[in-house]
Protein backbone atom coordinates (compact mmCIF):
# COMPACT_ATOMS: atom_id res chain seq x y z
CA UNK A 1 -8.71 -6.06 44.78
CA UNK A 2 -9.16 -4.50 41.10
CA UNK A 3 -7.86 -6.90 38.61
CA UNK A 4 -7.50 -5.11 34.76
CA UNK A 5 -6.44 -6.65 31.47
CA UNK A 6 -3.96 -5.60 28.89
CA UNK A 7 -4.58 -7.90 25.65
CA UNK A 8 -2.21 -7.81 22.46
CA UNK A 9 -1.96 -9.74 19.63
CA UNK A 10 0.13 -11.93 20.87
CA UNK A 11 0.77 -11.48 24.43
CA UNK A 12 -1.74 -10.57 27.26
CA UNK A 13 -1.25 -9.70 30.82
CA UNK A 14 -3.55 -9.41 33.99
CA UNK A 15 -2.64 -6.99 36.57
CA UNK A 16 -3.85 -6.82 40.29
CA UNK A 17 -3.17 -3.54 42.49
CA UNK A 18 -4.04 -4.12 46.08
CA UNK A 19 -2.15 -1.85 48.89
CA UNK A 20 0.24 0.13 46.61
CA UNK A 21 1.63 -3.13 45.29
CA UNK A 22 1.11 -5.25 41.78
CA UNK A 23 0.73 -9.24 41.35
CA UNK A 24 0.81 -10.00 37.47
CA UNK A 25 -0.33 -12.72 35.61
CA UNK A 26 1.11 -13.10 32.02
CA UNK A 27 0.02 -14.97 28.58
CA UNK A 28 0.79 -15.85 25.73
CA UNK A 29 -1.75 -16.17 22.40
CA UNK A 30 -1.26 -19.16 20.54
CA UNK A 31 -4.70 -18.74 18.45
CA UNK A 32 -7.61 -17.27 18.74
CA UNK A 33 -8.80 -20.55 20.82
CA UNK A 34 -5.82 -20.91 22.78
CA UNK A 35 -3.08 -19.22 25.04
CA UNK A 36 -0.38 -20.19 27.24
CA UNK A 37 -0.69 -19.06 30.82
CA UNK A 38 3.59 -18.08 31.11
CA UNK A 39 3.93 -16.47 34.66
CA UNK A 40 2.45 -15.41 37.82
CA UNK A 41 4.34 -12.95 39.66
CA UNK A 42 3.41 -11.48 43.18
CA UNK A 43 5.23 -9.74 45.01
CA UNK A 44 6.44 -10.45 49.16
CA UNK A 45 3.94 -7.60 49.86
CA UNK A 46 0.83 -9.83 48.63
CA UNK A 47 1.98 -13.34 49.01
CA UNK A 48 -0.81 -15.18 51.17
CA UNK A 49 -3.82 -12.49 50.52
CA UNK A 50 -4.89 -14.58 47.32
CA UNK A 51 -3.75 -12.42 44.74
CA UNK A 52 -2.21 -15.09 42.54
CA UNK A 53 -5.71 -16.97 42.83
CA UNK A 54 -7.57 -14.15 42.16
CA UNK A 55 -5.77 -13.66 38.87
CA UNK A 56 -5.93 -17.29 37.72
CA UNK A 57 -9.82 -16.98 38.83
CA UNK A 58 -10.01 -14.08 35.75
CA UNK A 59 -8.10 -15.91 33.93
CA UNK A 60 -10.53 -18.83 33.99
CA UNK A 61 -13.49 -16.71 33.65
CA UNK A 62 -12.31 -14.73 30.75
CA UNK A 63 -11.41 -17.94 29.15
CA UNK A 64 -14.65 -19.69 29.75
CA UNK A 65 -16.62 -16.24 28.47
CA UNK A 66 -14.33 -16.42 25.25
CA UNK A 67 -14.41 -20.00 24.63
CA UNK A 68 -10.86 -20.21 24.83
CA UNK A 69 -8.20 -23.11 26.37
CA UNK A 70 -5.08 -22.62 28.97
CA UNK A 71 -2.68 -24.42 28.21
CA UNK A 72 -0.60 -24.15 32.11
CA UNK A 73 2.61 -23.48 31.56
CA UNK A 74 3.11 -21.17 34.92
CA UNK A 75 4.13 -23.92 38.18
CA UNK A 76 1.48 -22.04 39.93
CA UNK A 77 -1.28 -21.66 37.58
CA UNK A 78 -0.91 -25.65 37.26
CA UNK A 79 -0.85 -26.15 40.56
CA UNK A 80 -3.75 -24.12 40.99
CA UNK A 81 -5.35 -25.96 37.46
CA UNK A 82 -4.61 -29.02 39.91
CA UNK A 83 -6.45 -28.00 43.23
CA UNK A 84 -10.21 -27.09 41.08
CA UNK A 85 -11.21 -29.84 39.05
CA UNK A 86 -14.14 -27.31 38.27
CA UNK A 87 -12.07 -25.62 36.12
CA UNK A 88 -11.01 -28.51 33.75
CA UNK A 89 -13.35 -27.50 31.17
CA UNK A 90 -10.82 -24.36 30.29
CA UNK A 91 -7.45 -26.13 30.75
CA UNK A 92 -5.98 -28.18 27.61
């Protein structure tokens, strides 16, 4: 799996290509301390390889590197916020 990163000013997006297909991750920047994890998107093609956890993995990585808080407003980034209570220390 080869996850990349598109970062904006005010919106970022992770993308995972696995098999021809894309899952997606998007964000939102609230401040330079904080973003809004919006939507996780992956497709029928990739749904039960661990794409979407791969992404939020990044996503809590990259935070944690940055010093920067997810706030979870995704259903499945929450859910997944939910299952690791080792990852409280990037979720606000």
């Amino acid at each position: 799996m080869q996850i990349t990163r598109d970062h904006g000013d005010t919106k970022g997006r992770y993308v995972l290509r696995q098999d021809g297909a894309e899952a997606d991750l998007t964000y939102s920047i609230l401040s330079p301390t904080k973003i809004i994890a919006d939507h996780t998107g992956v497709p029928d093609t990739l749904r039960g390889s661990g794409a979407g956890r791969a992404l939020v993995e990044r996503l809590v990585a990259d935070a944690r590197a940055e010093g920067v808080k997810i706030i979870a407003l995704c259903p499945f980034v929450k859910a997944q916020a939910a299952r690791h209570p080792e990852w409280q220390d990037v979720f606000d």
